[in-house]
N, C-alpha and C. Protein backbone atom coordinates (compact mmCIF):
# COMPACT_ATOMS: atom_id res chain seq x y z
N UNK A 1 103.38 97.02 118.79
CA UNK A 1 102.11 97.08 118.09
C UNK A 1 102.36 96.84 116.61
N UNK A 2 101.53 96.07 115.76
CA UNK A 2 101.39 95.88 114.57
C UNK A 2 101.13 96.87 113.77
N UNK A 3 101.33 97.42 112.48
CA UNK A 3 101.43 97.92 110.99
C UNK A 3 99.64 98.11 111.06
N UNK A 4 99.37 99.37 111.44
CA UNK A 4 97.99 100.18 110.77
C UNK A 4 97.91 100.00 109.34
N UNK A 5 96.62 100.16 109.28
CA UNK A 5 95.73 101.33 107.94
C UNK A 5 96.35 101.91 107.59
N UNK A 6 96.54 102.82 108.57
CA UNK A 6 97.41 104.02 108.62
C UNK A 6 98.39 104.20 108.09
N UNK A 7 98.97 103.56 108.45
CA UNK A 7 100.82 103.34 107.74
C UNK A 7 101.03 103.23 106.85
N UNK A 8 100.01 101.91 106.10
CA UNK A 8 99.60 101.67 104.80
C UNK A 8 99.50 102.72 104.07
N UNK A 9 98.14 103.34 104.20
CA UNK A 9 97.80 104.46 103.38
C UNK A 9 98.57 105.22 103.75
N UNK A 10 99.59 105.89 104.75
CA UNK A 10 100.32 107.07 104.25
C UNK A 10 101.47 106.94 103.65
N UNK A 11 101.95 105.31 103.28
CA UNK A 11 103.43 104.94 102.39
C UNK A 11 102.81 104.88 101.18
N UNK A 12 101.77 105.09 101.05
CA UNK A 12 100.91 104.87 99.34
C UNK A 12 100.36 106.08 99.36
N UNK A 13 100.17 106.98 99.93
CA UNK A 13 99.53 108.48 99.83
C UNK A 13 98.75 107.82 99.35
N UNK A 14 97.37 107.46 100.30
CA UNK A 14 95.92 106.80 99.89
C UNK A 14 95.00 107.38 101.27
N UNK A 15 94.13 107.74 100.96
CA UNK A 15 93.11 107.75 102.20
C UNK A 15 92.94 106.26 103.14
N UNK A 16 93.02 106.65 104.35
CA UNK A 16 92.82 104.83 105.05
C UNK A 16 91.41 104.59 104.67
N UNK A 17 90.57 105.43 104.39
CA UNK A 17 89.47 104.46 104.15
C UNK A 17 88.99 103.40 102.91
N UNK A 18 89.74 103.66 101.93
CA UNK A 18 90.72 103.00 100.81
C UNK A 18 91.32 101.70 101.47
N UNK A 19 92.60 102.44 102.05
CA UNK A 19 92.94 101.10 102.43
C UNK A 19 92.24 100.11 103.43
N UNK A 20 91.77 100.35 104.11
CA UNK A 20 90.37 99.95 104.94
C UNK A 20 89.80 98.54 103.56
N UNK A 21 89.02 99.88 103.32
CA UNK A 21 87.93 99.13 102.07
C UNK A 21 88.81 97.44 101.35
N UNK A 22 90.26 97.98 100.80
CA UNK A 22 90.68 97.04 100.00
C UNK A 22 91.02 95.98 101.32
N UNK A 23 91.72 96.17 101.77
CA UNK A 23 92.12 95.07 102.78
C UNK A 23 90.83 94.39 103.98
N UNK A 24 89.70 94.63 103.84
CA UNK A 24 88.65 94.25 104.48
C UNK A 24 87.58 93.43 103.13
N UNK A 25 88.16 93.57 101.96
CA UNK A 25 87.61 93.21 100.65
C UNK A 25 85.99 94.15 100.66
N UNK A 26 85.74 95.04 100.65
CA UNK A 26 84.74 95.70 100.72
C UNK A 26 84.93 96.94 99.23
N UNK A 27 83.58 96.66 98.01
CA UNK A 27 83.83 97.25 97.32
C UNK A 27 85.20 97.16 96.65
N UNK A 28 85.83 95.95 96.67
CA UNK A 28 87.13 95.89 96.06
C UNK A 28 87.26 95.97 94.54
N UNK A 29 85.84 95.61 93.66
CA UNK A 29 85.79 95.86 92.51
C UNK A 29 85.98 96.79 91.86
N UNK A 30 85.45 98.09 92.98
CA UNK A 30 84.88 99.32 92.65
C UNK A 30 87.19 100.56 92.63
N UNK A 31 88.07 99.69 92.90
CA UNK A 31 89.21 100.19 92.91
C UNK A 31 90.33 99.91 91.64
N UNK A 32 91.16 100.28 91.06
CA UNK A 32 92.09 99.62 90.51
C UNK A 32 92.79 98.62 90.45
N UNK A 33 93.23 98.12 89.45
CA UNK A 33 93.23 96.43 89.78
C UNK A 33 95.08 96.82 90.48
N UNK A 34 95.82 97.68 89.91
CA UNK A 34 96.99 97.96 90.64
C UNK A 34 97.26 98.58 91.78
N UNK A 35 95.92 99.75 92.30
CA UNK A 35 96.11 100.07 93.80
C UNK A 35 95.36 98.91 94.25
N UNK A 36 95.14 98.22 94.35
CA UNK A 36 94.78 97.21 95.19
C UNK A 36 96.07 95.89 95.21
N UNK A 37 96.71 95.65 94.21
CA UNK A 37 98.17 95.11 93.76
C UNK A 37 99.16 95.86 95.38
N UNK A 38 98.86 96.95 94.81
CA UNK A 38 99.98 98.02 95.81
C UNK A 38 99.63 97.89 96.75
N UNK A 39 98.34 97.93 97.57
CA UNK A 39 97.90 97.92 98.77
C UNK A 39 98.58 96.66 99.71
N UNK A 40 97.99 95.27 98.75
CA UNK A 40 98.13 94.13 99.52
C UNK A 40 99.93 93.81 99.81
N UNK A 41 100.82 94.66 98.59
CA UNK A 41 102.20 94.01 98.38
C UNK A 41 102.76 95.03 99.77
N UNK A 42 102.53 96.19 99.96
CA UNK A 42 102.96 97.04 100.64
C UNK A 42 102.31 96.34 102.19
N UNK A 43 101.27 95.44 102.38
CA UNK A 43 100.40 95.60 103.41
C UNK A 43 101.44 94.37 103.90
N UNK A 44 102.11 93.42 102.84
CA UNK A 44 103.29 92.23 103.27
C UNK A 44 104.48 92.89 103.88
N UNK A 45 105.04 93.85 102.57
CA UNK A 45 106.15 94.24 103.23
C UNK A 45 106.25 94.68 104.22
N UNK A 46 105.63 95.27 104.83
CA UNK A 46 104.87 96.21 106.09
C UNK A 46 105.21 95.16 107.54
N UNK A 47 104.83 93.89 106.86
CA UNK A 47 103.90 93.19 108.23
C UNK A 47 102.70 92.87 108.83
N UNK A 48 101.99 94.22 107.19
CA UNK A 48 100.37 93.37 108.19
C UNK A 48 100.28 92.40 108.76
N UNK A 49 99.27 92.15 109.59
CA UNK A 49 99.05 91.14 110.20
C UNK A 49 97.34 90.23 109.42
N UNK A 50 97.59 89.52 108.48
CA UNK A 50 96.28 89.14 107.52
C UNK A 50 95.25 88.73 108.62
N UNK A 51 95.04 87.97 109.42
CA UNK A 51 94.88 86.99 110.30
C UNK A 51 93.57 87.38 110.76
N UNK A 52 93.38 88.81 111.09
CA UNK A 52 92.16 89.55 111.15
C UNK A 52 91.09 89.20 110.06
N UNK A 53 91.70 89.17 109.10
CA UNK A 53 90.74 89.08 107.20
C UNK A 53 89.93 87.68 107.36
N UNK A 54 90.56 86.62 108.11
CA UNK A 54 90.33 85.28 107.46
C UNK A 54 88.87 84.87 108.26
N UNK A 55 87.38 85.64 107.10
CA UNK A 55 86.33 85.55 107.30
C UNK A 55 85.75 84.32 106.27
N UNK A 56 85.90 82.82 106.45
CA UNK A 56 85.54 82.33 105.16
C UNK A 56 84.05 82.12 105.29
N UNK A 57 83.20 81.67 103.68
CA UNK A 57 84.14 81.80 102.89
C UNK A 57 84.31 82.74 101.78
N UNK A 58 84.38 83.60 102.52
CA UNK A 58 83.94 85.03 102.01
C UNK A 58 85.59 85.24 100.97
N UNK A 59 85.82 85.82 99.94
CA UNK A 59 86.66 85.66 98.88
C UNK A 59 86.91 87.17 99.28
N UNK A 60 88.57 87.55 98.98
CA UNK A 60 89.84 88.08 99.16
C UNK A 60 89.64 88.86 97.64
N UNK A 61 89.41 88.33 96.49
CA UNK A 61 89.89 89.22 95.80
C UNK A 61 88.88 88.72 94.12
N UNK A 62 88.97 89.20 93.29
CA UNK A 62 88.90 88.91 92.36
C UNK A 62 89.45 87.23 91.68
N UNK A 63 88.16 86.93 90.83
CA UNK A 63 88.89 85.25 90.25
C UNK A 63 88.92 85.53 89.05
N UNK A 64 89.83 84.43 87.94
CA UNK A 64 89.58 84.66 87.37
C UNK A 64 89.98 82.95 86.58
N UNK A 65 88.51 83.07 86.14
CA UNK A 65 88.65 81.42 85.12
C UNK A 65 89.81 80.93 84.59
N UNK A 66 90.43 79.91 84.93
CA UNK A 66 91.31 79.54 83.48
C UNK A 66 91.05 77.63 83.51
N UNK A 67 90.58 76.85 84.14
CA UNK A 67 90.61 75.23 83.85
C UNK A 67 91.60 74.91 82.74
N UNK A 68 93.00 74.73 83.42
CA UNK A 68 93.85 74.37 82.77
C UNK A 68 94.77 73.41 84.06
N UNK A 69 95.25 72.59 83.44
CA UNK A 69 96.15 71.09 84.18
C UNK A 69 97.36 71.75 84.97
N UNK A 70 97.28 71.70 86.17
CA UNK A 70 98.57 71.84 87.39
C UNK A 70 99.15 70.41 87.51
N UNK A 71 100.25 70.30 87.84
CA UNK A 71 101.02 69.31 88.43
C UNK A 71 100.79 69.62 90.09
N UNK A 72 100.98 68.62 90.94
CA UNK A 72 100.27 68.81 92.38
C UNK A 72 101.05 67.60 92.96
N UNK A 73 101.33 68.59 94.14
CA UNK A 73 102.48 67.65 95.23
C UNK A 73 102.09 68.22 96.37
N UNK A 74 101.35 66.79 97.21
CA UNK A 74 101.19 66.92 99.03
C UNK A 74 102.72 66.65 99.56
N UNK A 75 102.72 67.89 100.54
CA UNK A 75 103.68 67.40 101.22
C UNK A 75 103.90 67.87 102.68
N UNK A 76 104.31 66.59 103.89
CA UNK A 76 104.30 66.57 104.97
C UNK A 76 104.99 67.92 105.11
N UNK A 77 104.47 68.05 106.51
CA UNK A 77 105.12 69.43 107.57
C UNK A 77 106.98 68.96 107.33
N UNK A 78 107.49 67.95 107.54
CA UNK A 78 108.57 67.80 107.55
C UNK A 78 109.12 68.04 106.36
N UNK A 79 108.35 68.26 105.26
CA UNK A 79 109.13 67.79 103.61
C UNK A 79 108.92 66.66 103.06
N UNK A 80 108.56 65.81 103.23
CA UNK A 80 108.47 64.16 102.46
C UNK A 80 107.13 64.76 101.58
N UNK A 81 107.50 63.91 100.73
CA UNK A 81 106.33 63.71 99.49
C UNK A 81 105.31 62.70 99.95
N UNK A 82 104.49 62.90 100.17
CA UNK A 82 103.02 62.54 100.52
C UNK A 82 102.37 61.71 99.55
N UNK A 83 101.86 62.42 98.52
CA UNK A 83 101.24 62.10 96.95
C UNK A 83 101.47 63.18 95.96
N UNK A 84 101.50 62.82 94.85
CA UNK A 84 101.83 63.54 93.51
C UNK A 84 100.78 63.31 92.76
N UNK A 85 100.41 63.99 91.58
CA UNK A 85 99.73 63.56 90.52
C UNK A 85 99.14 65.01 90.14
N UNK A 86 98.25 65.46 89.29
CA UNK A 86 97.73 65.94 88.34
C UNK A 86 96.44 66.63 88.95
N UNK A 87 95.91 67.95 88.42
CA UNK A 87 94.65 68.27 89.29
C UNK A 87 94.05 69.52 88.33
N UNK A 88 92.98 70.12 88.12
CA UNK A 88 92.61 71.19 87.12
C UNK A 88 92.19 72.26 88.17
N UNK A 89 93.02 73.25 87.45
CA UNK A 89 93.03 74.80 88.26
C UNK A 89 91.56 75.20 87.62
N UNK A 90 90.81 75.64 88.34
CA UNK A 90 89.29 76.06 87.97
C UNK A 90 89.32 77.44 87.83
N UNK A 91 90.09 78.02 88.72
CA UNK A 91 90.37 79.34 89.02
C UNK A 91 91.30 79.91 89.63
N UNK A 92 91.70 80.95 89.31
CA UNK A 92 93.05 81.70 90.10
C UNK A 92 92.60 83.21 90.85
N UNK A 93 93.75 83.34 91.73
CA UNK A 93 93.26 85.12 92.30
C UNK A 93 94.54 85.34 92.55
N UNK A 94 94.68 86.48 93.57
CA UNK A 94 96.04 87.14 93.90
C UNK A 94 96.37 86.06 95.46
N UNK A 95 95.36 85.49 95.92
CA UNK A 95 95.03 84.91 97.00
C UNK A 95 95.07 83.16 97.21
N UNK A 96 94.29 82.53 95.72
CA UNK A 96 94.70 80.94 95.76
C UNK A 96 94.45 81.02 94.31
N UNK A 97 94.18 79.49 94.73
CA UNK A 97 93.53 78.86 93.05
C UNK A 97 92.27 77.85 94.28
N UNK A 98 91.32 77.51 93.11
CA UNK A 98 90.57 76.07 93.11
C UNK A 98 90.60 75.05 92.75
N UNK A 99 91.08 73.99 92.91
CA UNK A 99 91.62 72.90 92.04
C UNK A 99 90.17 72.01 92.20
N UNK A 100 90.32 71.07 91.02
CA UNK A 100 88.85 69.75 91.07
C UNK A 100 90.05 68.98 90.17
N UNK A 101 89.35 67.91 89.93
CA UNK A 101 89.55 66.70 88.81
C UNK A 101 90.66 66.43 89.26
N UNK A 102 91.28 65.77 90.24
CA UNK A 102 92.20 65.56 90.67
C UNK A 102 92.23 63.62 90.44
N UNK A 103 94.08 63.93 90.11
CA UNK A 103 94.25 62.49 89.67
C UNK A 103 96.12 62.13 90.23
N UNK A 104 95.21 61.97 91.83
CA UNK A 104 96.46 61.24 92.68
C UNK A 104 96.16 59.89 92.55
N UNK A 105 97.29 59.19 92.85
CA UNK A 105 98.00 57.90 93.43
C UNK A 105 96.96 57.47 94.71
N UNK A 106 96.79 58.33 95.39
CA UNK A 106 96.74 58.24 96.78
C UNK A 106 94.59 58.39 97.21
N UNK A 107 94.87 59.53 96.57
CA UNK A 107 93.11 60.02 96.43
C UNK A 107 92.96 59.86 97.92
N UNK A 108 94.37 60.99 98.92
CA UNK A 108 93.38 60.94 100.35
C UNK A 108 94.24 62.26 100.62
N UNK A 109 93.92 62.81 101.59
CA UNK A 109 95.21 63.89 102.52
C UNK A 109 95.22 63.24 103.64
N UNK A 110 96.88 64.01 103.86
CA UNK A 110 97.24 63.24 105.44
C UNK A 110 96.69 63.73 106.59
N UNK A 111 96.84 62.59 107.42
CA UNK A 111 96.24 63.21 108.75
C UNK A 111 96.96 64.08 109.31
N UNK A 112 98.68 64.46 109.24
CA UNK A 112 99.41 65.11 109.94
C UNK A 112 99.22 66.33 109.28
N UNK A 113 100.17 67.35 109.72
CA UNK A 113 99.72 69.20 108.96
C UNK A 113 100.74 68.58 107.62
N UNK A 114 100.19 69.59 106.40
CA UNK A 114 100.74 69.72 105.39
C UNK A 114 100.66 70.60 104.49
N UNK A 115 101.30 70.76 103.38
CA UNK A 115 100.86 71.91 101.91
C UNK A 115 100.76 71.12 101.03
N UNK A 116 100.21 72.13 99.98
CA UNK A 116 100.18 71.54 98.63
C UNK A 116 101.08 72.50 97.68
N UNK A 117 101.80 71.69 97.14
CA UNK A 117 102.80 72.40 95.55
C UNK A 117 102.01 72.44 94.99
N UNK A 118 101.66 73.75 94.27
CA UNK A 118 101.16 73.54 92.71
C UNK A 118 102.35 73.87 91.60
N UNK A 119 101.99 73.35 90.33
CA UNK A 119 102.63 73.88 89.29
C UNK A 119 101.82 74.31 87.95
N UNK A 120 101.09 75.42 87.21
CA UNK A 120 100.90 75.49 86.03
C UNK A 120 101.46 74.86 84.26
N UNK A 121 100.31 73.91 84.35
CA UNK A 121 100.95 72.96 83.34
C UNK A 121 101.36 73.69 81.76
N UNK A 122 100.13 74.80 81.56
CA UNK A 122 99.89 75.37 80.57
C UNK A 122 98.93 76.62 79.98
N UNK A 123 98.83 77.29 79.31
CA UNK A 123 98.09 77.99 79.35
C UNK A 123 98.85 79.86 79.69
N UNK A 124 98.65 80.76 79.65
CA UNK A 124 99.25 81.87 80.45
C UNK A 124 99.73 82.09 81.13
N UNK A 125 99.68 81.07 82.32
CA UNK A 125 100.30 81.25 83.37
C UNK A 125 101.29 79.75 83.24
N UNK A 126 101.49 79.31 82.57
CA UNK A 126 102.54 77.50 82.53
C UNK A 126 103.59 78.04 83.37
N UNK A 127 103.82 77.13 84.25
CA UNK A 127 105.45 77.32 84.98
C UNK A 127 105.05 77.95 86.32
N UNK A 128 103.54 78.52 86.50
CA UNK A 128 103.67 79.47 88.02
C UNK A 128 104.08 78.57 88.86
N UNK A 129 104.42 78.81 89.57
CA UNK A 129 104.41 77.84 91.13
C UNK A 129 104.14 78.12 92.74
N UNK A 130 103.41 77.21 93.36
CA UNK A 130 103.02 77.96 94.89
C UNK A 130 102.93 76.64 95.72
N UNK A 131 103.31 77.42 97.04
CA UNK A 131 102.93 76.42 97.87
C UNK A 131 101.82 77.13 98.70
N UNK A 132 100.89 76.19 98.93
CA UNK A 132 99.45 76.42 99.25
C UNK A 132 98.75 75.85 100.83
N UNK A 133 97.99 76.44 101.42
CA UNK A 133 97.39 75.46 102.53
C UNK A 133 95.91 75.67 102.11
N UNK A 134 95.37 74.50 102.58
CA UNK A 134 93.72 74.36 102.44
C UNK A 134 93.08 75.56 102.88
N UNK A 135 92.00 75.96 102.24
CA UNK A 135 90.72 77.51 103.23
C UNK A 135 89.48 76.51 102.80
N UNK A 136 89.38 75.36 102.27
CA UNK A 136 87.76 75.14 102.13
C UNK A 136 87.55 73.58 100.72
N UNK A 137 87.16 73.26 101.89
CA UNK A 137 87.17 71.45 100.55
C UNK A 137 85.31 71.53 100.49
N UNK A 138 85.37 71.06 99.37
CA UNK A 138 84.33 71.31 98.40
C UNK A 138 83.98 69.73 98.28
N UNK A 139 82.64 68.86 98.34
CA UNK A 139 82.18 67.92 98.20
C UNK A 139 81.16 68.00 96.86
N UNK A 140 80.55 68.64 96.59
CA UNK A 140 79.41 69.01 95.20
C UNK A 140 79.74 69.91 95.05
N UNK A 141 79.46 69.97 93.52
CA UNK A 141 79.18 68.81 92.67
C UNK A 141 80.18 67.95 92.63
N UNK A 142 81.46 68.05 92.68
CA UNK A 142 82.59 67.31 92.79
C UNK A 142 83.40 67.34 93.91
N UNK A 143 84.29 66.78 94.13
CA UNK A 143 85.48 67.12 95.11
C UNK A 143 86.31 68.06 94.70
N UNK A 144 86.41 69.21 95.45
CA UNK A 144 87.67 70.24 95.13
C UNK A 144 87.85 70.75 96.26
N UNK A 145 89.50 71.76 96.11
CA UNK A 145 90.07 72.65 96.89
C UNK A 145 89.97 73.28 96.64
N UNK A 146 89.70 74.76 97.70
CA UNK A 146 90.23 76.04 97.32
C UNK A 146 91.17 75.99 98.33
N UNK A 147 92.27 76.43 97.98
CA UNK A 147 93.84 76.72 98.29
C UNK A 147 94.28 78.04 98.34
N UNK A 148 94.50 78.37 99.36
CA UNK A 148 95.66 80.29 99.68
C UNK A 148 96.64 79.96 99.85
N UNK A 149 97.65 80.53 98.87
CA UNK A 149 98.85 80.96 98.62
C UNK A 149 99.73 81.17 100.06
N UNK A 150 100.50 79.86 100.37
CA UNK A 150 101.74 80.73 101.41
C UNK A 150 102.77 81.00 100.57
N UNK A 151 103.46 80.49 99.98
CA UNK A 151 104.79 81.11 99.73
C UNK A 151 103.83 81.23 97.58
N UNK A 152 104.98 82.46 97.49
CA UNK A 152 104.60 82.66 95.98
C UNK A 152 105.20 83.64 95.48
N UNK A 153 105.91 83.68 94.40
CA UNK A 153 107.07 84.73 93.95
C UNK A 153 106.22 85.85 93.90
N UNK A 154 106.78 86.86 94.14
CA UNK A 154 106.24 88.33 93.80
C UNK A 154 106.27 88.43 92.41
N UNK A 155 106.97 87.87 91.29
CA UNK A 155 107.18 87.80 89.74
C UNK A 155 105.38 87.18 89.06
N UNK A 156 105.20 85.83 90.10
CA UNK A 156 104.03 84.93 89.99
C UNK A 156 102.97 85.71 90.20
N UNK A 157 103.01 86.43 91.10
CA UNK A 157 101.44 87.45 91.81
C UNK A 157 101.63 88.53 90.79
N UNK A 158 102.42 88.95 90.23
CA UNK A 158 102.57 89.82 89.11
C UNK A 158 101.77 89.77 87.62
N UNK A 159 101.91 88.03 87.51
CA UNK A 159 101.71 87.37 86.70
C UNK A 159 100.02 87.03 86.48
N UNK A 160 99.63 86.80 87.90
CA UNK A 160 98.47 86.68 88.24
C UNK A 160 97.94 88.09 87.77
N UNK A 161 97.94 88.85 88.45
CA UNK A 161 97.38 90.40 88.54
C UNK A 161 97.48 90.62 87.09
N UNK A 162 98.13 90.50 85.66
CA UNK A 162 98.07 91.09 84.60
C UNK A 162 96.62 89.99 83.93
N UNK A 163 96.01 88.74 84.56
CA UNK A 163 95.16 88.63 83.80
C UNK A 163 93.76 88.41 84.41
N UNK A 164 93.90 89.50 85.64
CA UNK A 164 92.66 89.79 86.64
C UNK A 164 91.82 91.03 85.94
């Protein structure tokens, strides 16, 4: 059997209905921006199982503005480089970013499975880095992604969380 509430909240001495609340995104505003940090990092190490959560496109966590220039790399399930080029982060969370204004080579995605690299060009966060899979392509007003975080340093989500 999989990693409870339960477990959660009693390695955090938290009521489960706390942890409930944060990990179901319910009233998530209404908590600390670090027990909710703690909740989700403890809910990885653990094993949660996220998979339950993924109600789109209902939002995970707090955003927070920054439209500043990523570097951006598709790349096949196997590893090959797909397309490269340039794209504007609209927004960040503990969860993705949104990218628009995108300025590939290619201006398509592949048909086979893939991710996307990001890189922070500048700004507070310059240098983050993630690899990402699609939750929701956006046609209007423009073309964009919103992108969730698969792989991402715990240093990076750190990084994130100090300007949520």
């Amino acid at each position: 059997m999989g990693v409870t509430k339960q477990q959660i909240a009693d390695r955090l001495n938290l009521d489960r209905s706390t942890v409930s609340k944060i990990l179901n995104n319910r009233s998530i505003h209404n908590f600390n921006k670090n027990t909710v940090f703690k909740v989700y990092q403890t809910a990885r190490e653990m094993g949660y199982d996220f998979s339950a959560h993924r109600r789109l496109p209902q939002r995970r966590s707090m955003r927070h503005v920054l439209h500043q220039r990523a570097r951006v790399r598709i790349c096949t399930q196997g590893g090959e480089l797909y397309d490269e080029g340039e794209a504007l982060v609209e927004d960040i969370s503990l969860h993705g970013v949104y990218l628009s204004s995108f300025q590939m080579s290619k201006n398509a995605l592949p048909l086979e499975p893939f991710t996307i690299q990001i890189q922070l060009l500048e700004g507070v966060l310059r240098g983050l880095r993630a690899e990402c899979e699609i939750a929701r392509i956006m046609m209007e007003p423009e073309f964009g992604l919103g992108l969730n975080f698969v792989k991402i340093s715990e240093r990076n989500r750190e990084r994130i969380m100090d300007i949520l």
